[in-house]
Structure formats: structure tokens, C-alpha cells
C-alpha atoms as a PDB file:
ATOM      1  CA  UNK A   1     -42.378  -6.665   6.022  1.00  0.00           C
ATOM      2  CA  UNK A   2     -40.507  -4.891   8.710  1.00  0.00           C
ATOM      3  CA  UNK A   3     -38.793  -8.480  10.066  1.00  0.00           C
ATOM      4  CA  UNK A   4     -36.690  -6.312  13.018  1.00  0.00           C
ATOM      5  CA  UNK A   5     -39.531  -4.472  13.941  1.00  0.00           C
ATOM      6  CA  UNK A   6     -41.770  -7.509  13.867  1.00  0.00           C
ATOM      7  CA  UNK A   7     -39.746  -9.609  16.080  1.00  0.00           C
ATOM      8  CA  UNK A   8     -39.218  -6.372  18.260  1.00  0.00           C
ATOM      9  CA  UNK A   9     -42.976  -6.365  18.614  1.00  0.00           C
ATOM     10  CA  UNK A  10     -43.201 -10.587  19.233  1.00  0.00           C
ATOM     11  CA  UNK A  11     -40.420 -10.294  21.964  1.00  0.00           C
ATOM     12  CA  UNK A  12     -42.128  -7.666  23.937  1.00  0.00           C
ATOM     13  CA  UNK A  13     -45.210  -9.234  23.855  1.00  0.00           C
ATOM     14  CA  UNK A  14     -44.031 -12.186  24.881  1.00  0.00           C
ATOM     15  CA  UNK A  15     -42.058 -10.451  27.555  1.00  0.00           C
ATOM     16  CA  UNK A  16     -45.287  -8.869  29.146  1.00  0.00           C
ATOM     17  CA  UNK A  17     -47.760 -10.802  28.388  1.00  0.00           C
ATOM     18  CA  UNK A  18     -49.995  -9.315  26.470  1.00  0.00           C
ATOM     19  CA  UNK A  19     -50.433  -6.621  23.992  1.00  0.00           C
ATOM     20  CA  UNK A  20     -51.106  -3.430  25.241  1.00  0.00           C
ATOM     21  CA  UNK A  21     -48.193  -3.619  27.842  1.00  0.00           C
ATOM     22  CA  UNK A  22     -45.973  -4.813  25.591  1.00  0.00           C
ATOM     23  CA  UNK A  23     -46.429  -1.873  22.725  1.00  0.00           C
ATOM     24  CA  UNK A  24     -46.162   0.487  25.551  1.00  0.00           C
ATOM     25  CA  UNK A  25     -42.593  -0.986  26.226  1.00  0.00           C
ATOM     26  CA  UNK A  26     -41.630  -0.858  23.042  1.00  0.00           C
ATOM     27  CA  UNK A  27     -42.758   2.665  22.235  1.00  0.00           C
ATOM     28  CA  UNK A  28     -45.889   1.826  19.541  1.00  0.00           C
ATOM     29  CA  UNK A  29     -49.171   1.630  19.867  1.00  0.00           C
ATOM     30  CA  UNK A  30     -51.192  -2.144  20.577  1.00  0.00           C
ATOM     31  CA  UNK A  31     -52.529  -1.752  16.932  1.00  0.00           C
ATOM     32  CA  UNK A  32     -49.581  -1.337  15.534  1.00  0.00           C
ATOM     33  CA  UNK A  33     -48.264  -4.191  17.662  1.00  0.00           C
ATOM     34  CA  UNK A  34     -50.642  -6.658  16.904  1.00  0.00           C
ATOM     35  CA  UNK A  35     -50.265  -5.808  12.661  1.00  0.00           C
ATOM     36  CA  UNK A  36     -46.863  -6.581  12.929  1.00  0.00           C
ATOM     37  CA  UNK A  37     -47.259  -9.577  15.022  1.00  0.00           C
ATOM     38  CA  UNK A  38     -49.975 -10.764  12.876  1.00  0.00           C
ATOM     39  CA  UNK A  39     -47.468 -10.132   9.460  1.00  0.00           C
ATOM     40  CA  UNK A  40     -45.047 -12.020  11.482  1.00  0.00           C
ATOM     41  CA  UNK A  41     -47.294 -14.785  11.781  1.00  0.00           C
ATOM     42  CA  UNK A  42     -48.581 -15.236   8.346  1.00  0.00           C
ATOM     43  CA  UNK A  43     -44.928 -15.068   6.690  1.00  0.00           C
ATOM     44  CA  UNK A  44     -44.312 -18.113   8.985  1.00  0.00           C
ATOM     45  CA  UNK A  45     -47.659 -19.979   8.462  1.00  0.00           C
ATOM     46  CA  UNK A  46     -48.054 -20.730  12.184  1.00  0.00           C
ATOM     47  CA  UNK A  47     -49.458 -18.836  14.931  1.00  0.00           C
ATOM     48  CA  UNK A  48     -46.838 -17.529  17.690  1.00  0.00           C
ATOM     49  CA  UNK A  49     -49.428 -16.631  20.213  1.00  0.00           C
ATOM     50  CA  UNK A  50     -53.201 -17.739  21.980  1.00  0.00           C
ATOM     51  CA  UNK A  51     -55.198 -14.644  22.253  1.00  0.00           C
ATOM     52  CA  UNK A  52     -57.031 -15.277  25.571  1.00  0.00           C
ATOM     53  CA  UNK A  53     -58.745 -13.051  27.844  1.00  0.00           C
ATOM     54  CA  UNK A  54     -55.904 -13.244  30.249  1.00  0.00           C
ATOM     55  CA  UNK A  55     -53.472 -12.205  27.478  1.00  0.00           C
ATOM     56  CA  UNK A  56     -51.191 -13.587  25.142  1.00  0.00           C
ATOM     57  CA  UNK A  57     -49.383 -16.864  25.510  1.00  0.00           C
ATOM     58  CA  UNK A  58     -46.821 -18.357  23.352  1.00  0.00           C
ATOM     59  CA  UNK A  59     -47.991 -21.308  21.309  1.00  0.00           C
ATOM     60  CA  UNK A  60     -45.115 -24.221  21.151  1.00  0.00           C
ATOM     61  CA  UNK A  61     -43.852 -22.907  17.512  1.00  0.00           C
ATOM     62  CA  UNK A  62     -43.667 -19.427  19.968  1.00  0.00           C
ATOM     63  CA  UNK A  63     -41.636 -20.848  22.432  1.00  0.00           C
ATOM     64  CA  UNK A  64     -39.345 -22.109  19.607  1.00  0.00           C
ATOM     65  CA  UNK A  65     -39.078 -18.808  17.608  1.00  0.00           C
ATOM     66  CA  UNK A  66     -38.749 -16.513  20.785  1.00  0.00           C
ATOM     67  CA  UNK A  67     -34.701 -17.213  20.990  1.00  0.00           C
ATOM     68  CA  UNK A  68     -33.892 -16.503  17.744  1.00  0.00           C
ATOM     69  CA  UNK A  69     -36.127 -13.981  17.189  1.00  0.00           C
ATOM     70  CA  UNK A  70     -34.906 -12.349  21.095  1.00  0.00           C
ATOM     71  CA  UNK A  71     -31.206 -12.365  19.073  1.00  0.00           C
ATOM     72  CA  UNK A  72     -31.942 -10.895  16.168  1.00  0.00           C
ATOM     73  CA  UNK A  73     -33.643  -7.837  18.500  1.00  0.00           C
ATOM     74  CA  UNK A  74     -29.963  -7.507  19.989  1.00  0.00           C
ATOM     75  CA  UNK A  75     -28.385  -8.196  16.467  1.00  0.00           C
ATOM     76  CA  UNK A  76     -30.372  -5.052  15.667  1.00  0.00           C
ATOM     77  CA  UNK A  77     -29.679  -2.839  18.651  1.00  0.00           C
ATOM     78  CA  UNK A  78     -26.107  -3.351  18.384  1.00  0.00           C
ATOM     79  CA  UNK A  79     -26.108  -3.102  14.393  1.00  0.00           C
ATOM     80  CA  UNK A  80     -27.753   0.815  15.255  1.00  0.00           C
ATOM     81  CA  UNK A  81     -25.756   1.229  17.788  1.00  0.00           C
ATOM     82  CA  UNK A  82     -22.134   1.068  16.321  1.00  0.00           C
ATOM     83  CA  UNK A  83     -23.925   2.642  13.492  1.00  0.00           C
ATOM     84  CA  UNK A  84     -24.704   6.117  15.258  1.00  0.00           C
ATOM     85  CA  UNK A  85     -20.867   5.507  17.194  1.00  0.00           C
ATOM     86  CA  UNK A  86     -19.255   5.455  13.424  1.00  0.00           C
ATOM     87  CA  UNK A  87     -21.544   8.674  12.343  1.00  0.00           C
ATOM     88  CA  UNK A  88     -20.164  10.394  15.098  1.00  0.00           C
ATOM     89  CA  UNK A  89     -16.732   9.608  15.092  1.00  0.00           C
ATOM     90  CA  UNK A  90     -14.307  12.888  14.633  1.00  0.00           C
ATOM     91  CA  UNK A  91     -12.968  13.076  11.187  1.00  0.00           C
ATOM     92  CA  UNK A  92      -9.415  13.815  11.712  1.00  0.00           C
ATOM     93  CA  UNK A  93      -8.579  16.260   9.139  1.00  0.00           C
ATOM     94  CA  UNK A  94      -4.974  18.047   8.213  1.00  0.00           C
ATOM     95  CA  UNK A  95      -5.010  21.470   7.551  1.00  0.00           C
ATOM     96  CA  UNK A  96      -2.642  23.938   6.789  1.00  0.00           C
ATOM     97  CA  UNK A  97      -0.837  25.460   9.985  1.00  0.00           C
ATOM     98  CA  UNK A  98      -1.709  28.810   8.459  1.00  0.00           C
ATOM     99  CA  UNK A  99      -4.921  28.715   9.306  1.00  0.00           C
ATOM    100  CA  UNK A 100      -5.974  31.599  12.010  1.00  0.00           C
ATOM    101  CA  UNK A 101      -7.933  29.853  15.097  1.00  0.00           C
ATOM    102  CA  UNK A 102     -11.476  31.864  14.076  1.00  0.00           C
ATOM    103  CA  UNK A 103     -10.957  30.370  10.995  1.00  0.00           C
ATOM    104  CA  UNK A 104     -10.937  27.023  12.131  1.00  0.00           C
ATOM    105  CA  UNK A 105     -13.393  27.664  15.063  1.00  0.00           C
ATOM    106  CA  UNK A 106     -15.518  28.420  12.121  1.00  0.00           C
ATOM    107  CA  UNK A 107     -14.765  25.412  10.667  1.00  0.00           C
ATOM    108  CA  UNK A 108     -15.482  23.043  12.918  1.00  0.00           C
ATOM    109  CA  UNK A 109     -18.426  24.508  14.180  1.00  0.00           C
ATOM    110  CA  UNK A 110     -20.016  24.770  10.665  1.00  0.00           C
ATOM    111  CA  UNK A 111     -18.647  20.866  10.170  1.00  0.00           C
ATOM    112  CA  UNK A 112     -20.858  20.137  13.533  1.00  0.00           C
ATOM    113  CA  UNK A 113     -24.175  21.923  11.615  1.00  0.00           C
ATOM    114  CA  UNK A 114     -23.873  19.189   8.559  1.00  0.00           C
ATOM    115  CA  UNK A 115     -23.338  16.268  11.816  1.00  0.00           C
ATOM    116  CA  UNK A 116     -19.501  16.078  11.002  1.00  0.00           C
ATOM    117  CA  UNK A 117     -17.491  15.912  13.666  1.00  0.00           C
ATOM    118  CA  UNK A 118     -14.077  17.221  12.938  1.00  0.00           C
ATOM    119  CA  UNK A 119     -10.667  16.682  14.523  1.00  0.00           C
ATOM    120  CA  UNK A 120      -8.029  19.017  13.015  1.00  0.00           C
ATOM    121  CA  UNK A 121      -4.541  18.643  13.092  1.00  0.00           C
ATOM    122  CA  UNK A 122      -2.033  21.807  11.967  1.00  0.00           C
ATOM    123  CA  UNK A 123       0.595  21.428   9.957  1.00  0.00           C
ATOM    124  CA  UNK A 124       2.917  22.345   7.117  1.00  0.00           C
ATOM    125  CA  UNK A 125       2.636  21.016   3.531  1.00  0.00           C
ATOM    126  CA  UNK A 126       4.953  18.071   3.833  1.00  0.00           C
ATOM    127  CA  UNK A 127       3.891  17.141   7.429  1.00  0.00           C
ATOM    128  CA  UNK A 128       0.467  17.487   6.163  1.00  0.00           C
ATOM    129  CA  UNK A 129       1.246  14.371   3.557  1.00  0.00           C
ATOM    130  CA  UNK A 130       2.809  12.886   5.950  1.00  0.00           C
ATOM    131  CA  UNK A 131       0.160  12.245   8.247  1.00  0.00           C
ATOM    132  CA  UNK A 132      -2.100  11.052   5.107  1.00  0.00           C
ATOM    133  CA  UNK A 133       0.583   8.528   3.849  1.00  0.00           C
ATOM    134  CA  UNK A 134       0.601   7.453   7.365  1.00  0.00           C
ATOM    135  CA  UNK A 135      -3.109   7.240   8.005  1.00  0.00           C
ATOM    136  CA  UNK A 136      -2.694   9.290  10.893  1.00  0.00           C
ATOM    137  CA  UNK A 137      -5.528  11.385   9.496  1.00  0.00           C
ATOM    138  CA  UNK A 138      -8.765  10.065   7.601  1.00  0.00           C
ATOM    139  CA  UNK A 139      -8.248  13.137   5.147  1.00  0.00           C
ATOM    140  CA  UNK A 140      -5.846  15.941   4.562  1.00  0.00           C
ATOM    141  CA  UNK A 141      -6.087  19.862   2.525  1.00  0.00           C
ATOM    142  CA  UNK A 142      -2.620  18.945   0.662  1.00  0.00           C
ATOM    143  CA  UNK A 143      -0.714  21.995  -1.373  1.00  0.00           C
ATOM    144  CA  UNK A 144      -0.929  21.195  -4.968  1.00  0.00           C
ATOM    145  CA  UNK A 145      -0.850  23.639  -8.426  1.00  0.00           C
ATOM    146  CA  UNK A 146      -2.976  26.026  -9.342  1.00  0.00           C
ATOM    147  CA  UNK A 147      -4.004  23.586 -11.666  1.00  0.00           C
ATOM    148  CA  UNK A 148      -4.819  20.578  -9.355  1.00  0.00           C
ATOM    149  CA  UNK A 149      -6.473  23.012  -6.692  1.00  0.00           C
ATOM    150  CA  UNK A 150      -9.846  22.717  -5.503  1.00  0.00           C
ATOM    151  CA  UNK A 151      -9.230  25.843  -3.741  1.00  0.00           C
ATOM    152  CA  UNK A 152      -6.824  28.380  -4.496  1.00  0.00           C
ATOM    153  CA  UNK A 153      -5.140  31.508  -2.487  1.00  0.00           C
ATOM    154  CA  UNK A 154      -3.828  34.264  -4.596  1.00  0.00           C
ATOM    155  CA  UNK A 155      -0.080  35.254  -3.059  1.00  0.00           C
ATOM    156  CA  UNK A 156       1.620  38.867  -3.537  1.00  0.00           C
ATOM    157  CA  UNK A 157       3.527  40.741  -1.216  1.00  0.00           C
ATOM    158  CA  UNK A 158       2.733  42.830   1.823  1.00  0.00           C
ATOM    159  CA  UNK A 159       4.630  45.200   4.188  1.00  0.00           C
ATOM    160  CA  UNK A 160       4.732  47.783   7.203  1.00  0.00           C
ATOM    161  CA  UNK A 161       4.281  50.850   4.882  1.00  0.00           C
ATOM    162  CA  UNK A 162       2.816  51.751   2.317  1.00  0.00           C
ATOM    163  CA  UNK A 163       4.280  49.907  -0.932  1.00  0.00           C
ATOM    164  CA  UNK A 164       3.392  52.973  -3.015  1.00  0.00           C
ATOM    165  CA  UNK A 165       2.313  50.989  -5.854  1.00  0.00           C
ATOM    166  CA  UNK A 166      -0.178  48.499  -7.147  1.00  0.00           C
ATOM    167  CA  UNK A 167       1.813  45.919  -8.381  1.00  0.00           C
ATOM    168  CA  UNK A 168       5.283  44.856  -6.405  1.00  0.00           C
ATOM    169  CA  UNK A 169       7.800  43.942  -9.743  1.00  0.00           C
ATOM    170  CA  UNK A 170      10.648  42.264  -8.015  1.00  0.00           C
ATOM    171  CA  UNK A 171      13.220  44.329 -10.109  1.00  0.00           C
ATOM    172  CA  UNK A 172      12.572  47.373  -7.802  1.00  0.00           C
ATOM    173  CA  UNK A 173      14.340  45.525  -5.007  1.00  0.00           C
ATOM    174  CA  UNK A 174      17.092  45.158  -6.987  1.00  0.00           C
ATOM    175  CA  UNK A 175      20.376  47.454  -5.385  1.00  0.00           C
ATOM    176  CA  UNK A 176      23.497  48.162  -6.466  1.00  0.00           C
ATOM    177  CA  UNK A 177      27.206  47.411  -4.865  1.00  0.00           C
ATOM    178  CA  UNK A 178      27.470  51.051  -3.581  1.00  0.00           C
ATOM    179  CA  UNK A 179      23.900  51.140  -2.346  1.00  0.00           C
ATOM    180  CA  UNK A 180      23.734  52.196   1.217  1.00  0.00           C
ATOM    181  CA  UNK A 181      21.594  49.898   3.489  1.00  0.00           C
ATOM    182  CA  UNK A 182      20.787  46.617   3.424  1.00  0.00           C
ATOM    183  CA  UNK A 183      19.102  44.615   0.466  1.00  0.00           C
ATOM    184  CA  UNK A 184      15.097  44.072   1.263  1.00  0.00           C
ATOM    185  CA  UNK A 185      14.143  41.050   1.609  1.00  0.00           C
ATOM    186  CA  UNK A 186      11.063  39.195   0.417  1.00  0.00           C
ATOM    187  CA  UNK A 187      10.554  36.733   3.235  1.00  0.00           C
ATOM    188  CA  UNK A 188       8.374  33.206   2.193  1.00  0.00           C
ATOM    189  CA  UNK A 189       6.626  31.309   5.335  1.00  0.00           C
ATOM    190  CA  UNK A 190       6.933  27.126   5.751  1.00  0.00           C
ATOM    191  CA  UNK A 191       3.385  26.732   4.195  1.00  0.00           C
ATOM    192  CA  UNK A 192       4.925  28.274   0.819  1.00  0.00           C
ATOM    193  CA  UNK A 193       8.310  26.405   0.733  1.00  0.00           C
ATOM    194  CA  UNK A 194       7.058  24.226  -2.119  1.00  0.00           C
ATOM    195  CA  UNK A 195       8.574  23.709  -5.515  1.00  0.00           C
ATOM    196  CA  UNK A 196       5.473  25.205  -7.594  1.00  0.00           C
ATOM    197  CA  UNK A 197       5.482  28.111  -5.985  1.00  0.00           C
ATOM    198  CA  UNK A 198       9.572  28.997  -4.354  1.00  0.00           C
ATOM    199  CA  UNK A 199      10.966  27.794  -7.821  1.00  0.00           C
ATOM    200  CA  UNK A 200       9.639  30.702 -10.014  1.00  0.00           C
ATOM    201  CA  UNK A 201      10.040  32.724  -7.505  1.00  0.00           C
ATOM    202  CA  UNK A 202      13.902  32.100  -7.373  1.00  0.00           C
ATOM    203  CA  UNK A 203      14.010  31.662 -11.521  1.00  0.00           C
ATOM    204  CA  UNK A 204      12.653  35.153 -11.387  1.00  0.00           C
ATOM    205  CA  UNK A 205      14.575  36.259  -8.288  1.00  0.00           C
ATOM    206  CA  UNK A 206      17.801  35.176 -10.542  1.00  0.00           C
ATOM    207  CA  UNK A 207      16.295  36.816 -13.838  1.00  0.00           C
ATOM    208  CA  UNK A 208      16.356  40.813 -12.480  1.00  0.00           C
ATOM    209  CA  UNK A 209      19.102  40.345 -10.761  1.00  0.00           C
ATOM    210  CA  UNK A 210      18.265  40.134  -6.988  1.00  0.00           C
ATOM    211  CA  UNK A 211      20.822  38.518  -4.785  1.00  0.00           C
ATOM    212  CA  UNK A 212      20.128  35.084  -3.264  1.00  0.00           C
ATOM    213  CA  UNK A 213      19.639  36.612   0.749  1.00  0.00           C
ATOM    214  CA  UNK A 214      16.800  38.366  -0.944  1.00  0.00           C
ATOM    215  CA  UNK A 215      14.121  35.799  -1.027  1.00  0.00           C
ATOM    216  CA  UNK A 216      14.676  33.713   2.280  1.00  0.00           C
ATOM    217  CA  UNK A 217      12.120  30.794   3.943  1.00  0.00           C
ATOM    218  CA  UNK A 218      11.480  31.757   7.445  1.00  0.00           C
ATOM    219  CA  UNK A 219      10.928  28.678  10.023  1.00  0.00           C
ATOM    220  CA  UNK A 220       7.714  30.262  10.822  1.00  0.00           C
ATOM    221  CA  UNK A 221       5.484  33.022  10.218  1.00  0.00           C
ATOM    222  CA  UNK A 222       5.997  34.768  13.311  1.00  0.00           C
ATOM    223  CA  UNK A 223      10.084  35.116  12.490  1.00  0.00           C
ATOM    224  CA  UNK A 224       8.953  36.457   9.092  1.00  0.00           C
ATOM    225  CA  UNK A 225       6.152  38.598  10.404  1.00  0.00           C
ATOM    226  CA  UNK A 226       8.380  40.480  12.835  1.00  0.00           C
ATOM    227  CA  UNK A 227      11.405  40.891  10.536  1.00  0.00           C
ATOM    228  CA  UNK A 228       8.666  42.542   7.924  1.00  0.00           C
ATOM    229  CA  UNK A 229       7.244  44.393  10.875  1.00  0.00           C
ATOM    230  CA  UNK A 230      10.735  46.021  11.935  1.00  0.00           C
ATOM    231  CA  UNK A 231      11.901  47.527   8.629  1.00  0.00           C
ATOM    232  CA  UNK A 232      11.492  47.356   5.043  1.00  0.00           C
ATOM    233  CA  UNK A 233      11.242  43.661   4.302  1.00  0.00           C
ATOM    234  CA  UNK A 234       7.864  42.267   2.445  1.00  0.00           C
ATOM    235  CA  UNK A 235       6.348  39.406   3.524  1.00  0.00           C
ATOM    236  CA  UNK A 236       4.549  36.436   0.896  1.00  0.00           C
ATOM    237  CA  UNK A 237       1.383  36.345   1.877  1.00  0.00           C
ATOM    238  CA  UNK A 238      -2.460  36.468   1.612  1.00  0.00           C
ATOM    239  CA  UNK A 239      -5.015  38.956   1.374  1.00  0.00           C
ATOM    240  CA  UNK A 240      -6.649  37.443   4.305  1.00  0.00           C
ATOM    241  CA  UNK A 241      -2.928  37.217   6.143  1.00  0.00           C
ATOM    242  CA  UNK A 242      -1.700  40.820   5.506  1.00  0.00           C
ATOM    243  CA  UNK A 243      -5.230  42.014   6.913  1.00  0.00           C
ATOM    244  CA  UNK A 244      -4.548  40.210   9.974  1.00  0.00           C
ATOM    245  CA  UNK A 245      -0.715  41.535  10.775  1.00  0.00           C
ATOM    246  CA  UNK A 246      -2.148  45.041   9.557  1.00  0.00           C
ATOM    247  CA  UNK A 247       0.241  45.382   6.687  1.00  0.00           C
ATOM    248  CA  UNK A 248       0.539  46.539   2.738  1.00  0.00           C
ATOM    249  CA  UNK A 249      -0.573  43.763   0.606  1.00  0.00           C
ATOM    250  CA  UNK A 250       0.242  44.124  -3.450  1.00  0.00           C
ATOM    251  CA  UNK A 251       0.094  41.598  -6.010  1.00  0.00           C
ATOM    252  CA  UNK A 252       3.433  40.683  -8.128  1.00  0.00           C
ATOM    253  CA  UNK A 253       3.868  41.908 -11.176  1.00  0.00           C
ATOM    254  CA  UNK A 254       5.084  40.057 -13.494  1.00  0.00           C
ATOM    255  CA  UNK A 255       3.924  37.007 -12.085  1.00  0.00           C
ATOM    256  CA  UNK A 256       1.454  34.866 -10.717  1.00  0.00           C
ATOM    257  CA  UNK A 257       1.899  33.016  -7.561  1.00  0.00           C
ATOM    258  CA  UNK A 258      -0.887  31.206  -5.594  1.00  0.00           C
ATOM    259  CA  UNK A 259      -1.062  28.772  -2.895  1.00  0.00           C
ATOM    260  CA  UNK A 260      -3.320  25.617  -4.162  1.00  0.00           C
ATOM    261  CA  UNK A 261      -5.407  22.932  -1.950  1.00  0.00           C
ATOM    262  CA  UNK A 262      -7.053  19.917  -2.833  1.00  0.00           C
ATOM    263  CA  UNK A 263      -8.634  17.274  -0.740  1.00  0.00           C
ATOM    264  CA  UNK A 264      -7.265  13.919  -0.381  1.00  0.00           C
ATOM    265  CA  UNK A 265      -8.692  11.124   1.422  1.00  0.00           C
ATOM    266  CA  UNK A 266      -8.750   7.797   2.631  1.00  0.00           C
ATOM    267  CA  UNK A 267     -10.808   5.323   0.955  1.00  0.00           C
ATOM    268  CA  UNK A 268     -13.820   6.001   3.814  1.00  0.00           C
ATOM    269  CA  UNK A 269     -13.077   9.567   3.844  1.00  0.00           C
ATOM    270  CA  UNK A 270     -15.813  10.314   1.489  1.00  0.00           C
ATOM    271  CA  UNK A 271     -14.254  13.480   0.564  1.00  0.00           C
ATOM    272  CA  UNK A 272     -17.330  14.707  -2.199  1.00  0.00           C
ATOM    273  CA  UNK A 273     -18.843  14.746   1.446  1.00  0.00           C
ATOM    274  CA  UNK A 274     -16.915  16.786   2.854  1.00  0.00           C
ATOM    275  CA  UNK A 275     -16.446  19.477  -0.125  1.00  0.00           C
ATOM    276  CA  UNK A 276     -19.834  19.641  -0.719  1.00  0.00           C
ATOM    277  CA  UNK A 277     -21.231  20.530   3.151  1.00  0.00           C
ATOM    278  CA  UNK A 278     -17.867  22.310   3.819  1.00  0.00           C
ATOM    279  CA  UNK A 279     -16.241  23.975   1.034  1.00  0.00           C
ATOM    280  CA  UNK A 280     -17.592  28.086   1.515  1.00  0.00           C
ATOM    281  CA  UNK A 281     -16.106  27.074   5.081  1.00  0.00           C
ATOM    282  CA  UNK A 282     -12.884  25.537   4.347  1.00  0.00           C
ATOM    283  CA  UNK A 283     -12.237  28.276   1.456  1.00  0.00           C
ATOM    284  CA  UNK A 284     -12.802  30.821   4.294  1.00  0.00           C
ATOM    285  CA  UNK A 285     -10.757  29.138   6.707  1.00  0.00           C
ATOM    286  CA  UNK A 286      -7.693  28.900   3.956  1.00  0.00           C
ATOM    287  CA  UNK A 287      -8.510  32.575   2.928  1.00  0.00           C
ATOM    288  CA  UNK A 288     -10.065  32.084  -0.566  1.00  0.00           C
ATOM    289  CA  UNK A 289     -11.211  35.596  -1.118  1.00  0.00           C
ATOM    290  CA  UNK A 290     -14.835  36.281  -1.149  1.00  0.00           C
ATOM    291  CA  UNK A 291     -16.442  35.703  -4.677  1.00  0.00           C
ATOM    292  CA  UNK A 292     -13.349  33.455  -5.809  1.00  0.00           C
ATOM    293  CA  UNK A 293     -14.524  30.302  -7.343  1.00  0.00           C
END
């Protein structure tokens, strides 16, 4: 038996009187009214109304039953209530501060299609844990290994002109003391200043021979955009981030560099949630390439 909905039905009744006017309040129809009163009835062994011509009045165990059963009514209402409230509360979320804003215009407004409200919050990779140690955020996209990655960004480098190759080896940067010109430099943005992926980069940086100025972490991607932009530098980077600054993009040679992301969440996050309504979304907004697992 449907007890809520019973004592729904028993209070508007009671309320109006009779039957029919009191389904109609409540948005059923005076059959389905009178079943559940009936059910209601027989579960307690005693009659809660006198069906009379001039309508329904409450017997004495009625009168007696109508508070309680009045409270658990509201018990209900607010129970559904705060119920819908929690559903709808914004998921606060960190994601990388790399992120273009179609990409997470995108995101949000495919999060709003599964009924997930979302509440992003930019940042770089340390910030980003950070704010989940904190429990600023309900969930965060954290940088992690290749290895540990739910979602992973293949990096290579990309600049104004054409590279004239497919593969970028770093040795080809190298120059000599008598060299005219400045050294190029490979310029690495915040969201990439992490150990798994600057530390072979400066083991092989040291192993061809560059100098140390060559491979520099800008303090954001518009400083390392525009110093790429004005000469020969390269810029770490994206697929999905070259297209958008209209440069060169090349893989490395000789290595294999990618930016990783994994999920983490608070105990309510329900993260397998998340991945599974939003991951073609969130790889698109981090600039997984299309047909990358």
C-alpha cells in the first residue's frame, strides 16, 4: 500500500468533505480516492469515515488519525521537496584553466541535458587540488599520468611558421657558441608545469644539449602565445590549442608527452555519474582528439 498517498487521499477528504471534492484537490480521480481510503482503512481495521448522503464525516478513530496522518502529508512534501532542491543543486566542478569558453559552454549545457547542473571553477593543476582537498568543489579533472588518466591530451610542439617537418626532435634547436641569434625557445604553459610531464622534458632538454633558457614555464598562456607568435619560439601545446592560436603543431620525436585527467570526487560526488553522461563532453572540452579513447 501506498501509506503517503493514502493519508494524502484521507486528509483531503476530510478537508472537503466528501469525496469527489476532495480527489479534485488532490489531483486524482474520486475512484481512485476512495481505493486508497478504503486500503487505508482495512490496514487499520477501523473505519475513518461515515459515508452519508451529505458526504463524508470522520468517525472518532478519524478524528484521532487525522493529526498524524495531516503530518506525515507535510513529512512527505518536505521529504520531495529538499529532494528535487538537492537534484538541482550546481555541481561545482574544477577544470583545467585551459579550457576555451565554447568548450565549456558546451559543457555545461550538455551537463544541463543529463539534469546536472554544473558550476565550474578554472584553474591550474595545483589550484585545481587545492580546491578538492579543501572541499571547495564537490569534484575536480586533476592532472595525473598517462597511466592514471581517464582522459588523455597528446602534447607536441607548435609555432608561427611552418616547422618543415613532421616530427619536432629537440636536438634541432640545439646552437652553437658562435651561432648568430638567439636560442629558440620551447615555451611550456602553467597547466603543463607538472613533474610527469616538465621532468623528461628537461632530462631530455639536458641529454642533446639544449641550454636551460630553452625550455621556460610561462605564467600564462597568453605570455607564451605571444612570445611564439613574434618569432621563432614553439609553444607546448594541443592539437585542439595550436588550431585555435592558428599555429604549426608537430609531435616530438623522440618522445612522448601528454597531458592526463582523471576525475576525483567527494564522497557524494558520484563521479561514475558524471563520466558516464559527460565524458564525449568533457574529452571535448579538454581537447581529447576525435576518435581517441
Amino acid at each position: 500500500m501506498d501509506l503517503v498517498g493514502a493519508c494524502r487521499a484521507f486528509v483531503s477528504v476530510s478537508d472537503h468533505g466528501g469525496f469527489t471534492v476532495g480527489a479534485a484537490a488532490s489531483r486524482m480521480s474520486q475512484s481512485v480516492a476512495s481505493r486508497r481510503v478504503a486500503a487505508l482503512e482495512e490496514h487499520f481495521g477501523e473505519q475513518l469515515f461515515e459515508r452519508a448522503s451529505r458526504g463524508a464525516v470522520l468517525t472518532p478513530f478519524g478524528r484521532d488519525m487525522l493529526p498524524v496522518a495531516r503530518q506525515l502529508v507535510r513529512a512527505a512534501e518536505v521529504l520531495l521537496h529538499e529532494a528535487e532542491a538537492a537534484r538541482r543543486r550546481p555541481w561545482r566542478l574544477a577544470v583545467p584553466g585551459i579550457c576555451s569558453t565554447a568548450g565549456l559552454a558546451r559543457l555545461v549545457a550538455e551537463a544541463r541535458g543529463h539534469g546536472v547542473t554544473l558550476d565550474l571553477r578554472a584553474a591550474g593543476p595545483a589550484r585545481r587540488r587545492e580546491l578538492f582537498h579543501a572541499q571547495q568543489v564537490r569534484a575536480a579533472l586533476l592532472a595525473v599520468p598517462s597511466d592514471e588518466a581517464t582522459w588523455s591530451v597528446p602534447l607536441g610542439l607548435a609555432g608561427a611558421l611552418d616547422l618543415g617537418v613532421n616530427r619536432v626532435h629537440l636536438e634541432t634547436l640545439r646552437v652553437g657558441r658562435a651561432s648568430p641569434g638567439p636560442a629558440r625557445r620551447i615555451w611550456v604553459q602553467p597547466e603543463d608545469d607538472v613533474p610527469h610531464i616538465r621532468d623528461p622534458l628537461a632530462r631530455l632538454r639536458d641529454a642533446v644539449g639544449l641550454r636551460p633558457a630553452q625550455l621556460v614555464t610561462a605564467p600564462d598562456l597568453t605570455t607564451a602565445a605571444a612570445e611564439v607568435l613574434c618569432g621563432g619560439d614553439l609553444l607546448l601545446c594541443s592539437p585542439a590549442q595550436a588550431g585555435e592560436l592558428a599555429l604549426r603543431w608537430r609531435p616530438l620525436g623522440g618522445i612522448t608527452v601528454s597531458r592526463g585527467f582523471a576525475l576525483a570526487a567527494a564522497a557524494d560526488g558520484r563521479p561514475e555519474r558524471i563520466e558516464a553522461r559527460l565524458d564525449g563532453a568533457i574529452a571535448r572540452c579538454l581537447g581529447v582528439p576525435e576518435g581517441t579513447a
